[in-house]
PDB file of N, CA and C in Angstrom:
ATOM      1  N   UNK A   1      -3.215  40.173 -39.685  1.00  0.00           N
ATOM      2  CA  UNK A   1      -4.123  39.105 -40.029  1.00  0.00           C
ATOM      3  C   UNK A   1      -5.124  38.958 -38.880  1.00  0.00           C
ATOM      4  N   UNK A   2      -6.512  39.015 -38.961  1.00  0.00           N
ATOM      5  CA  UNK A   2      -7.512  38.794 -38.574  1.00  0.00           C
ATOM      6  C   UNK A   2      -8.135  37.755 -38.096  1.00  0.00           C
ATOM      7  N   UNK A   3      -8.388  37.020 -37.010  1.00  0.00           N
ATOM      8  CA  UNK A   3      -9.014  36.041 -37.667  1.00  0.00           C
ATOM      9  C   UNK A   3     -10.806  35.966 -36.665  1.00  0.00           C
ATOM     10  N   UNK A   4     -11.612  35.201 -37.617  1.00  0.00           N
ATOM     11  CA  UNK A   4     -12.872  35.773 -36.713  1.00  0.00           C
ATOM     12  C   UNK A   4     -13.662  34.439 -36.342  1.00  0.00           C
ATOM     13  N   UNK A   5     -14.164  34.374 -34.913  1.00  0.00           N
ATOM     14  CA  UNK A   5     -14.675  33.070 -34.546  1.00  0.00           C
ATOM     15  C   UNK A   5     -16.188  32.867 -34.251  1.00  0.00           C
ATOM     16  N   UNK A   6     -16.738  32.570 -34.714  1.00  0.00           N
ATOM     17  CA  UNK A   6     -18.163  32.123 -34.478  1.00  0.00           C
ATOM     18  C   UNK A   6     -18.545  30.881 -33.417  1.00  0.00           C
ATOM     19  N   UNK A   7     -19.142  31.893 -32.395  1.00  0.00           N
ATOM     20  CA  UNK A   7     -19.469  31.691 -30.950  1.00  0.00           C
ATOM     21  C   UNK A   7     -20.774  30.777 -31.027  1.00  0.00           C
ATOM     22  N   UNK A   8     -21.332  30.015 -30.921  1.00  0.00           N
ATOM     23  CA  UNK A   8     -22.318  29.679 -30.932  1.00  0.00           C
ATOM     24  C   UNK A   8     -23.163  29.075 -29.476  1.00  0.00           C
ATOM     25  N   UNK A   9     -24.585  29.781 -28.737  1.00  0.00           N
ATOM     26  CA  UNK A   9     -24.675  29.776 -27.603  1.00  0.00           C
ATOM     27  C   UNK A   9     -25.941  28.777 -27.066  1.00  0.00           C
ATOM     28  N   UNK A  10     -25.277  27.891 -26.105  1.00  0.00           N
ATOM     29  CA  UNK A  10     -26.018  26.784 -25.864  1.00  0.00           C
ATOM     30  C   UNK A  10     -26.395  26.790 -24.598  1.00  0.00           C
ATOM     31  N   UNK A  11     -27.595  26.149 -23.927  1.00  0.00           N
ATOM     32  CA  UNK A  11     -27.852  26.571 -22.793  1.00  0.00           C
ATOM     33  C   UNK A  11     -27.750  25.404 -21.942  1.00  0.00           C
ATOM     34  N   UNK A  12     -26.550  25.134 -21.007  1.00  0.00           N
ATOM     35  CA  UNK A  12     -25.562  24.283 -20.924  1.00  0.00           C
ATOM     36  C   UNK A  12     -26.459  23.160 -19.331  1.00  0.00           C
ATOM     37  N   UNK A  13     -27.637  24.213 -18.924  1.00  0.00           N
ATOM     38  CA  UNK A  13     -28.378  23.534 -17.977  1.00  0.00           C
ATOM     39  C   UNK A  13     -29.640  22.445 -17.640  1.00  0.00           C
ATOM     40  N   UNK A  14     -29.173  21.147 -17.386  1.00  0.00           N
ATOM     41  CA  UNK A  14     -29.418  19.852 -17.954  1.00  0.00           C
ATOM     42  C   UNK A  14     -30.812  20.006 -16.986  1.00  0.00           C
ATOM     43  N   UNK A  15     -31.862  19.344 -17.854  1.00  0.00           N
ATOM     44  CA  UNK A  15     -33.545  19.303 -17.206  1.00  0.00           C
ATOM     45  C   UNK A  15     -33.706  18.055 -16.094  1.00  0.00           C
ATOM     46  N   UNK A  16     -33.742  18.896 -15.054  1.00  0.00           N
ATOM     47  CA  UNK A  16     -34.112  18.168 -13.992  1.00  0.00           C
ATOM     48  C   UNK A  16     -35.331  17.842 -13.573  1.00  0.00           C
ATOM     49  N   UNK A  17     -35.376  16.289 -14.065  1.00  0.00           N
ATOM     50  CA  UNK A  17     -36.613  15.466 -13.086  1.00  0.00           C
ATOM     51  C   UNK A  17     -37.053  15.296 -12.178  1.00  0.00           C
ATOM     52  N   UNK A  18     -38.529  15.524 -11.449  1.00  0.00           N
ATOM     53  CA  UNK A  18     -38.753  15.506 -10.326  1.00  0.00           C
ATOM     54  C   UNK A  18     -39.220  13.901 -10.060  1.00  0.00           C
ATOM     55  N   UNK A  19     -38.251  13.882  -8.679  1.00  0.00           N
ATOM     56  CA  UNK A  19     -38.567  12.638  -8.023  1.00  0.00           C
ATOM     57  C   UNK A  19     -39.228  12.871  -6.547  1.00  0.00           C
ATOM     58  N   UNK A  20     -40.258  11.792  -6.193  1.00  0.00           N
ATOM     59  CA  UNK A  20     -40.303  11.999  -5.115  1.00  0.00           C
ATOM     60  C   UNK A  20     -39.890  10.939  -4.163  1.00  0.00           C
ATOM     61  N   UNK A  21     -39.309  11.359  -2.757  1.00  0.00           N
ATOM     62  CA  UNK A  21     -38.640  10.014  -2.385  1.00  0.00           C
ATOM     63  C   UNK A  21     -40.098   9.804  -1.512  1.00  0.00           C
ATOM     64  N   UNK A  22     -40.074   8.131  -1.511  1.00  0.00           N
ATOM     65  CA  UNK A  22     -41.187   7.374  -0.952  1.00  0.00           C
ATOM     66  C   UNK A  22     -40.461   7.044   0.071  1.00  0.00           C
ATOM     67  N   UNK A  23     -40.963   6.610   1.440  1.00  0.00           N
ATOM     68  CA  UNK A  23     -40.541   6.458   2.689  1.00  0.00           C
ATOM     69  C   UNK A  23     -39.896   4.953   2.621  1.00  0.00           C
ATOM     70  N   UNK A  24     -40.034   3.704   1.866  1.00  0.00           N
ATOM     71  CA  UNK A  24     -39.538   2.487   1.223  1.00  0.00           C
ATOM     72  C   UNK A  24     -37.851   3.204   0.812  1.00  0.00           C
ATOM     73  N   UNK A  25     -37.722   4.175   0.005  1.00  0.00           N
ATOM     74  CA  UNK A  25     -36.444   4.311  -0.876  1.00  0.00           C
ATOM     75  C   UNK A  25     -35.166   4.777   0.051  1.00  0.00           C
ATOM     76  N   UNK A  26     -36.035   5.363   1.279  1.00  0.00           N
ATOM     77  CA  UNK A  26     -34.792   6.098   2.027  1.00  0.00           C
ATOM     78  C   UNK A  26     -34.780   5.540   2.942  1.00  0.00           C
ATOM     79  N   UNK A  27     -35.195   4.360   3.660  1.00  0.00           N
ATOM     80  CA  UNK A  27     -35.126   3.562   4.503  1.00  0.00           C
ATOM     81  C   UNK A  27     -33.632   2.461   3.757  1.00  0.00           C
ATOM     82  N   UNK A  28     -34.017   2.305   2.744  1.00  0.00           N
ATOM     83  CA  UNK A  28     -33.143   1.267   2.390  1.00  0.00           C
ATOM     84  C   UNK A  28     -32.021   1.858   2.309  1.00  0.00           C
ATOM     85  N   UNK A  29     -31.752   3.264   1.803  1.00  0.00           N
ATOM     86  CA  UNK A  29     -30.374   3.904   1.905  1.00  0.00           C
ATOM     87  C   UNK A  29     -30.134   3.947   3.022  1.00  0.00           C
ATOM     88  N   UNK A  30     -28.415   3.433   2.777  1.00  0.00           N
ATOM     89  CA  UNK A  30     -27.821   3.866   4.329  1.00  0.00           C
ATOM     90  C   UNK A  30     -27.051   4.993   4.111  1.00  0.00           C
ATOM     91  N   UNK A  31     -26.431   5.930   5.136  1.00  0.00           N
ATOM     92  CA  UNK A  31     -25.768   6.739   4.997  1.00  0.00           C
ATOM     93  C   UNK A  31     -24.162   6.027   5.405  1.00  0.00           C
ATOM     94  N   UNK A  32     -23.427   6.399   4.754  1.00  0.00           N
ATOM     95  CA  UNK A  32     -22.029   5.889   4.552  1.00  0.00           C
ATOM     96  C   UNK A  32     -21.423   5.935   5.943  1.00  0.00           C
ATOM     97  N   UNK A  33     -21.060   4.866   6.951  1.00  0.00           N
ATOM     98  CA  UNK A  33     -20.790   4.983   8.284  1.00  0.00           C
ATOM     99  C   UNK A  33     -19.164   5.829   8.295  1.00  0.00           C
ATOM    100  N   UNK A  34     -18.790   6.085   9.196  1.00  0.00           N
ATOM    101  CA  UNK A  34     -17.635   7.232   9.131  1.00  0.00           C
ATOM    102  C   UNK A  34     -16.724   6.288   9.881  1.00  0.00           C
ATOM    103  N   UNK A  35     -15.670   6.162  10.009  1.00  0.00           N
ATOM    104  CA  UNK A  35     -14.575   4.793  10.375  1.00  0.00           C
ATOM    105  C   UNK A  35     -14.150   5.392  11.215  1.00  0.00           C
ATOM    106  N   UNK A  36     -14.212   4.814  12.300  1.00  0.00           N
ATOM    107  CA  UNK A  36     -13.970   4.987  14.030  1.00  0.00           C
ATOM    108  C   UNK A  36     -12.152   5.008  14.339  1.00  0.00           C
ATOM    109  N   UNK A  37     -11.951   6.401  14.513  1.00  0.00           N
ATOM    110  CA  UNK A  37     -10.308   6.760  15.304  1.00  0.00           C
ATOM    111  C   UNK A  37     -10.378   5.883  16.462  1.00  0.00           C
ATOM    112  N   UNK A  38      -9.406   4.954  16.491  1.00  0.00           N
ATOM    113  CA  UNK A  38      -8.610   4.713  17.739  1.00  0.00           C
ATOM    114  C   UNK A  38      -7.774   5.008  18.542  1.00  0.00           C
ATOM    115  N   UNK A  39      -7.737   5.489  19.996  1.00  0.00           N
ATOM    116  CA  UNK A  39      -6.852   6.246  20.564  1.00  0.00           C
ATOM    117  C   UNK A  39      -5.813   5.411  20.965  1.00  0.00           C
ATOM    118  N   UNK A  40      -4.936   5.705  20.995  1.00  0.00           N
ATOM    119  CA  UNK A  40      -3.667   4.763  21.475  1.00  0.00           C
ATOM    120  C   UNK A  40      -2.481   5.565  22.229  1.00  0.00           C
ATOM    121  N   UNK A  41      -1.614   4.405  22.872  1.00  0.00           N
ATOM    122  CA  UNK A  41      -0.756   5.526  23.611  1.00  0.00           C
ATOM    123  C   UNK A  41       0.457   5.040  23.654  1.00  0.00           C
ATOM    124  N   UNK A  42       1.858   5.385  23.461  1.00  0.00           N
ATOM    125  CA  UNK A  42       3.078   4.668  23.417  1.00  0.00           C
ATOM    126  C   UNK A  42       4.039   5.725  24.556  1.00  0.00           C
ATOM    127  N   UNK A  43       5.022   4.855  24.801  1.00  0.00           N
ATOM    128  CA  UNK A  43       6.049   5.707  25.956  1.00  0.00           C
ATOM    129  C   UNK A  43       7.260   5.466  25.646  1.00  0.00           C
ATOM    130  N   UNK A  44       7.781   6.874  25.128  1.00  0.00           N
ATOM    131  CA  UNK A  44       8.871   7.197  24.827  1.00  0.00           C
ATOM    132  C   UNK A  44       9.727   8.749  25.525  1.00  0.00           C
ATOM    133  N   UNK A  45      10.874   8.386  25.538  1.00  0.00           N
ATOM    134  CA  UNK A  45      11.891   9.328  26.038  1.00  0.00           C
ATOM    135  C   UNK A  45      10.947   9.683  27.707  1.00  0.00           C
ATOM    136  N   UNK A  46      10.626   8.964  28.494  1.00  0.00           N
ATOM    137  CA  UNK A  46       9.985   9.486  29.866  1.00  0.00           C
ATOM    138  C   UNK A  46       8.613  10.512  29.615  1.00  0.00           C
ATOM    139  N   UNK A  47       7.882  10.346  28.196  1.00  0.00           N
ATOM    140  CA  UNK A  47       6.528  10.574  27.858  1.00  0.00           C
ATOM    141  C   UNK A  47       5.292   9.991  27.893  1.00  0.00           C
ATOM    142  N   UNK A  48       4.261   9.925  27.440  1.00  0.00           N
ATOM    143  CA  UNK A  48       2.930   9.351  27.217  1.00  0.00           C
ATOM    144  C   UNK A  48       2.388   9.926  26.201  1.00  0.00           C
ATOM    145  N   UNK A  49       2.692   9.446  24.683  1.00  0.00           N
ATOM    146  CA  UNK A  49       2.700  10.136  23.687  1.00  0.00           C
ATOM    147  C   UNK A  49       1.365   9.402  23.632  1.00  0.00           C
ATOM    148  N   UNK A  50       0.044  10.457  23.463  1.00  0.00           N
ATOM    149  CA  UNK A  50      -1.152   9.890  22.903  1.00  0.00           C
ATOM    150  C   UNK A  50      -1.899  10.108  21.298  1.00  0.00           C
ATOM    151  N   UNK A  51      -2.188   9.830  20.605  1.00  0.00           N
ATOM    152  CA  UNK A  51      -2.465   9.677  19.181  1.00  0.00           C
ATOM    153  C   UNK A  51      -3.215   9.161  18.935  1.00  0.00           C
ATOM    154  N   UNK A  52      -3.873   9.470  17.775  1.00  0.00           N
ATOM    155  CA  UNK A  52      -4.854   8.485  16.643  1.00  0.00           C
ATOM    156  C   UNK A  52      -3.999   7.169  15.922  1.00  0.00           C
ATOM    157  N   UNK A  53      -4.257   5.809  16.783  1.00  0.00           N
ATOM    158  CA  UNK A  53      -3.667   4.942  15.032  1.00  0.00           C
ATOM    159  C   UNK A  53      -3.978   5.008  14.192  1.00  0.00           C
ATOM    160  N   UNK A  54      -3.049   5.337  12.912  1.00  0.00           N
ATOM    161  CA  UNK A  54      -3.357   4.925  11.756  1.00  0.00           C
ATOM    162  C   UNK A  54      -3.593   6.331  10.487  1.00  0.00           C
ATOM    163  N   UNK A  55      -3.589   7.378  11.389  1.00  0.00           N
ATOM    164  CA  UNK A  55      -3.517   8.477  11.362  1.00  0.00           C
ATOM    165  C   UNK A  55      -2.048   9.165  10.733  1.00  0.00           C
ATOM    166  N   UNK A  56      -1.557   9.527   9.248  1.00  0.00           N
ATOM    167  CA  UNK A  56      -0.694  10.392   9.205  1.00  0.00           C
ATOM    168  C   UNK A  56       0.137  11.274  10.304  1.00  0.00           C
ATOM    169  N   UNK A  57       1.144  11.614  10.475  1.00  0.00           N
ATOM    170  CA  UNK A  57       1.192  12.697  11.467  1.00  0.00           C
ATOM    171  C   UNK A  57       1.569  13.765  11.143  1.00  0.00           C
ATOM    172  N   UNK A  58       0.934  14.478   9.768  1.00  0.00           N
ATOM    173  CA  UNK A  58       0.982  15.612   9.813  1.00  0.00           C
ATOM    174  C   UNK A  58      -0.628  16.157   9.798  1.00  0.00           C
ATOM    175  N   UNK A  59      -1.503  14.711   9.921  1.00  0.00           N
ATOM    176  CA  UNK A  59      -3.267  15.059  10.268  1.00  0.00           C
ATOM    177  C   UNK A  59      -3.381  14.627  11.703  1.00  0.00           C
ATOM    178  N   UNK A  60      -2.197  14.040  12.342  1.00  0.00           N
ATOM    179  CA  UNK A  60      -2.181  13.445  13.539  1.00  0.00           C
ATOM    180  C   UNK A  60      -2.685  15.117  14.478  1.00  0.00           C
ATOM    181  N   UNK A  61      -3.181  14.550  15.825  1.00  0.00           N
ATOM    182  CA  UNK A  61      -3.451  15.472  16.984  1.00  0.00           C
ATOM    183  C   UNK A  61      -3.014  14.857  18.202  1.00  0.00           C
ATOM    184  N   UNK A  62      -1.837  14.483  18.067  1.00  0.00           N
ATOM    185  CA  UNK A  62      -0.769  13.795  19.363  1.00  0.00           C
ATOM    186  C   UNK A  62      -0.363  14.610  20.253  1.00  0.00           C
ATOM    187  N   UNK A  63      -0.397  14.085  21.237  1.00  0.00           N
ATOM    188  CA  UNK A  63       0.038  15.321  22.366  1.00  0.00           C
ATOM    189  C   UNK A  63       1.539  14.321  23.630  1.00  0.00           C
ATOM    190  N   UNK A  64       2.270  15.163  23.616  1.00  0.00           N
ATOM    191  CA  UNK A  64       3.198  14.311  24.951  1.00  0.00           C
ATOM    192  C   UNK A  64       2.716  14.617  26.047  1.00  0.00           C
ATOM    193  N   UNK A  65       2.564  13.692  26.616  1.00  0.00           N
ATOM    194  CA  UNK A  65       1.961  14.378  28.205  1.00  0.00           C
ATOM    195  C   UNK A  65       3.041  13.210  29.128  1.00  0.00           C
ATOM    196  N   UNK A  66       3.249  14.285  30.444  1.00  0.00           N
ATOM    197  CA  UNK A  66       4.171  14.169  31.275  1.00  0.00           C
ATOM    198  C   UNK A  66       3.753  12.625  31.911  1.00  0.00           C
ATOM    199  N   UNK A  67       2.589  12.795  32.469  1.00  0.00           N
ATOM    200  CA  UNK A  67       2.504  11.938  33.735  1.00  0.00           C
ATOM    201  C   UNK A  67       0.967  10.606  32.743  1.00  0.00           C
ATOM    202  N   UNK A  68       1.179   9.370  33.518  1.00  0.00           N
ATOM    203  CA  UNK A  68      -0.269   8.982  33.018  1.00  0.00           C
ATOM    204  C   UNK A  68      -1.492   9.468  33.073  1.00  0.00           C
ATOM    205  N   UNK A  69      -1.728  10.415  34.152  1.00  0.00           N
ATOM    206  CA  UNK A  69      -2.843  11.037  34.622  1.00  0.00           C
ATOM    207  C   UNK A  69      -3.521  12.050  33.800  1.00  0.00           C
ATOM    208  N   UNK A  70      -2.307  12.201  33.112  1.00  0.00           N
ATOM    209  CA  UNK A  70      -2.769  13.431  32.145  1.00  0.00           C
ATOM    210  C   UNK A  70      -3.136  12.827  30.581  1.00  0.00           C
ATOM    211  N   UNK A  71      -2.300  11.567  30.559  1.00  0.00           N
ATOM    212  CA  UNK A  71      -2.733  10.765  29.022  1.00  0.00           C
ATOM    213  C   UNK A  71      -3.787  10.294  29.622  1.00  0.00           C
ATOM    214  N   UNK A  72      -4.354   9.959  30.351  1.00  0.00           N
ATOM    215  CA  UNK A  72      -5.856   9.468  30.313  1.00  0.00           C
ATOM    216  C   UNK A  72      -6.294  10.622  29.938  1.00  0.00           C
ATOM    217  N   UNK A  73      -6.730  11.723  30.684  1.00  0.00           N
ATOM    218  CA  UNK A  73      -7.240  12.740  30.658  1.00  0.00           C
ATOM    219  C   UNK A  73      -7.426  13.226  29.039  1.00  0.00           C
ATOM    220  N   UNK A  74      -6.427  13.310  28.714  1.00  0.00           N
ATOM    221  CA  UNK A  74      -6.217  13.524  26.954  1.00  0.00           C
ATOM    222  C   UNK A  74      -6.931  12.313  26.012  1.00  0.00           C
ATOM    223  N   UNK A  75      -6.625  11.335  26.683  1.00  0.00           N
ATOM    224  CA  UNK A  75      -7.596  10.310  25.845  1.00  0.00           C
ATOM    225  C   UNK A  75      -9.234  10.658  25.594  1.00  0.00           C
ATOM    226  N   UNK A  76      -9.166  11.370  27.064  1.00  0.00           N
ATOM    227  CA  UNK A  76     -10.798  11.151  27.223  1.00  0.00           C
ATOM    228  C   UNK A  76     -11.165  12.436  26.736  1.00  0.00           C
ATOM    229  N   UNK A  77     -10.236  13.175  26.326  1.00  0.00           N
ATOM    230  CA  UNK A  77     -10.892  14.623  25.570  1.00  0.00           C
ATOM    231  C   UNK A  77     -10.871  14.409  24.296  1.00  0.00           C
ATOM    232  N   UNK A  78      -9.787  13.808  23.576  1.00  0.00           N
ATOM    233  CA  UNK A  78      -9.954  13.423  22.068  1.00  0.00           C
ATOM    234  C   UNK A  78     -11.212  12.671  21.760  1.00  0.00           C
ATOM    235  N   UNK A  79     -12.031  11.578  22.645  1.00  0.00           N
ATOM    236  CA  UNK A  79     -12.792  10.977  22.632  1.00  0.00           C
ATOM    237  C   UNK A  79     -13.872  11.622  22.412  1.00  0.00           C
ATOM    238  N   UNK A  80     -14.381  12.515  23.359  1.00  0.00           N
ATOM    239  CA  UNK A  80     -15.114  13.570  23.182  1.00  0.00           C
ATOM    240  C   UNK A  80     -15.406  14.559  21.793  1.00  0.00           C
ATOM    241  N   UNK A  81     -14.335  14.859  21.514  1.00  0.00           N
ATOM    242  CA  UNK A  81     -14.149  15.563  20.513  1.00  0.00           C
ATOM    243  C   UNK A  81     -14.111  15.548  19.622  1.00  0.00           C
ATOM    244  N   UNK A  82     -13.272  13.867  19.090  1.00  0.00           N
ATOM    245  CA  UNK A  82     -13.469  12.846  17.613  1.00  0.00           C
ATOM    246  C   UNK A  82     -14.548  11.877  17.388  1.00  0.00           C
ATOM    247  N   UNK A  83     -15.770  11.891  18.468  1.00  0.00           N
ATOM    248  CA  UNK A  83     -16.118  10.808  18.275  1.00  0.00           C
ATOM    249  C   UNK A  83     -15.165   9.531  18.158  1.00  0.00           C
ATOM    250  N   UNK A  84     -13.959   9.054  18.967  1.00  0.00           N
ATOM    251  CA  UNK A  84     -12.908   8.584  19.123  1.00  0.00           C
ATOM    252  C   UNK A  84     -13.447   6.996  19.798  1.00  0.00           C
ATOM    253  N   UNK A  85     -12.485   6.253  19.911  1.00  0.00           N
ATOM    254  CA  UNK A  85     -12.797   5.202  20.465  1.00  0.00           C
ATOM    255  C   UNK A  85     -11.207   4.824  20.893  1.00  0.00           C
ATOM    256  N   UNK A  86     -11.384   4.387  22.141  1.00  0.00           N
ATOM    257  CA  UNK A  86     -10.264   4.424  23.372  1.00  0.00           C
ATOM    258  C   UNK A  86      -9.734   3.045  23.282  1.00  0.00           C
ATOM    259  N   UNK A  87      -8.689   2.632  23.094  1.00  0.00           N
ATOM    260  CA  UNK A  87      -7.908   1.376  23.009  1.00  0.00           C
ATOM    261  C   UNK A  87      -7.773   1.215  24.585  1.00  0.00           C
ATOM    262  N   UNK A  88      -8.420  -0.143  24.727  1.00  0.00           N
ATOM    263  CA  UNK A  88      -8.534  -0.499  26.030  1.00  0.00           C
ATOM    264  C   UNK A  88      -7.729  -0.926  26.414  1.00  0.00           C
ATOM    265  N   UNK A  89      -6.829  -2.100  26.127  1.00  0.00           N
ATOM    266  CA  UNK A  89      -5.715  -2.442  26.636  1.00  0.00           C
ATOM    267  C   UNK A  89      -5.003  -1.009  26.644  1.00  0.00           C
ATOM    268  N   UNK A  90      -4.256  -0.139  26.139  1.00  0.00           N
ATOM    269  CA  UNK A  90      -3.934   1.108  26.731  1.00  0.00           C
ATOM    270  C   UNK A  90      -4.263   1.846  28.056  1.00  0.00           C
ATOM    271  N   UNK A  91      -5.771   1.849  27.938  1.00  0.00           N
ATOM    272  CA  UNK A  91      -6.192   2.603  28.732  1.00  0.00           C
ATOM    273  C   UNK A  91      -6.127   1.457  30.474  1.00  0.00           C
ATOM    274  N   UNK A  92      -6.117   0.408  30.253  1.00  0.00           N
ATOM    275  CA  UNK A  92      -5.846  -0.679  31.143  1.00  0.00           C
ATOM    276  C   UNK A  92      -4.462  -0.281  31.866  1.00  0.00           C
ATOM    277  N   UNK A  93      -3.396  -0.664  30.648  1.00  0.00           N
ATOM    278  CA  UNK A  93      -2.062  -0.197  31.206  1.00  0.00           C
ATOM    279  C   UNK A  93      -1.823   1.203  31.871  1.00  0.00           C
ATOM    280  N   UNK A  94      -2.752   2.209  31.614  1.00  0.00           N
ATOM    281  CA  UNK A  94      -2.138   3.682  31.667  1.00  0.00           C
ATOM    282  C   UNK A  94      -2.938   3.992  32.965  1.00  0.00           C
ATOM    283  N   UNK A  95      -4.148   3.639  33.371  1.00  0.00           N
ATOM    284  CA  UNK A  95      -4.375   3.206  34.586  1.00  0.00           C
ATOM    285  C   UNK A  95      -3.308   2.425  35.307  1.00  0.00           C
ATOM    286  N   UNK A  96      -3.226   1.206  35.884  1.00  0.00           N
ATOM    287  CA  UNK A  96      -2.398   0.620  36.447  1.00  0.00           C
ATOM    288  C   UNK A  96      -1.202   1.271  36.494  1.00  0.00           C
ATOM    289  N   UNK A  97      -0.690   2.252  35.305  1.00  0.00           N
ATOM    290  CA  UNK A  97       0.351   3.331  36.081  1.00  0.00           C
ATOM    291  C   UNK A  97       0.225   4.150  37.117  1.00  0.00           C
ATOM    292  N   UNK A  98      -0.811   4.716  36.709  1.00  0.00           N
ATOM    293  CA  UNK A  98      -1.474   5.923  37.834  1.00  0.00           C
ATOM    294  C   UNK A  98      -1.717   5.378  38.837  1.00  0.00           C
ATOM    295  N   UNK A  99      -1.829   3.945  39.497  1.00  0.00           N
ATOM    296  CA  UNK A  99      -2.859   3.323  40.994  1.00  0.00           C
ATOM    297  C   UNK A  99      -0.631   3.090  41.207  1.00  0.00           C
ATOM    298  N   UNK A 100      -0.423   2.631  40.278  1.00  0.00           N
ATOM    299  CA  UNK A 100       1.056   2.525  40.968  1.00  0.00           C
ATOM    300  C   UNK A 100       1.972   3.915  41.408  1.00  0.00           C
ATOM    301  N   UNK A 101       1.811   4.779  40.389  1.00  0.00           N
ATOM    302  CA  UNK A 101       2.947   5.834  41.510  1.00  0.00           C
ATOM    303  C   UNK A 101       1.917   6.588  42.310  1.00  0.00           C
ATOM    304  N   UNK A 102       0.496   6.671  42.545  1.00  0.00           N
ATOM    305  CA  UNK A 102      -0.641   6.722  43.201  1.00  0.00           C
ATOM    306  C   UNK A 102       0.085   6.431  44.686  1.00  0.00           C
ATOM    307  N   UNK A 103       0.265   4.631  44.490  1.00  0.00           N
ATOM    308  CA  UNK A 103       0.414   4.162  45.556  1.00  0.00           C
ATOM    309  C   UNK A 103       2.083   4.371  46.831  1.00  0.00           C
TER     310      UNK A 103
END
């Protein structure tokens, strides 16, 4: 048994209008602002685990670092790198570590 289908062919590409943008139309658009990573830092097992809040952690980019000297350091490269923004009280405390075994 046979059976036979009649194809019928349409030309599926929709007519595009020309607009022109006036310097008024794209002023008023904003471009969608991008939501600012916060760096943060917690201490566990004799670490300085630094991270994104809020961040999954399997999209997380956390790193353990030994000493405070080096979680600053890491703060300030994620910063760099994410367009990041540094939790100050952190970065307050994680200083005041470093001026203490410093001292």
């Amino acid at each position: 048994m046979t059976q036979t289908v009649a194809v019928e062919t349409v030309e599926t590409t929709p007519a595009v209008a020309e607009t022109q943008e006036t310097p008024e139309t794209s002023e008023n658009q904003e471009a969608p602002k991008k939501k600012k990573l916060l760096i943060v830092y917690k201490q566990t097992s004799g670490r300085y685990y630094v991270y994104f809040k809020g961040v999954p952690p399997k999209d997380n980019v956390g790193c353990g670092c030994k000493t405070p000297e080096s979680a600053v350091r890491y703060m300030h490269l994620l910063r760099k790198r994410h367009e990041a923004v540094i939790d100050e009280k952190c970065l307050k405390e994680l200083s005041a570590l470093t001026e203490k075994k410093g001292a």
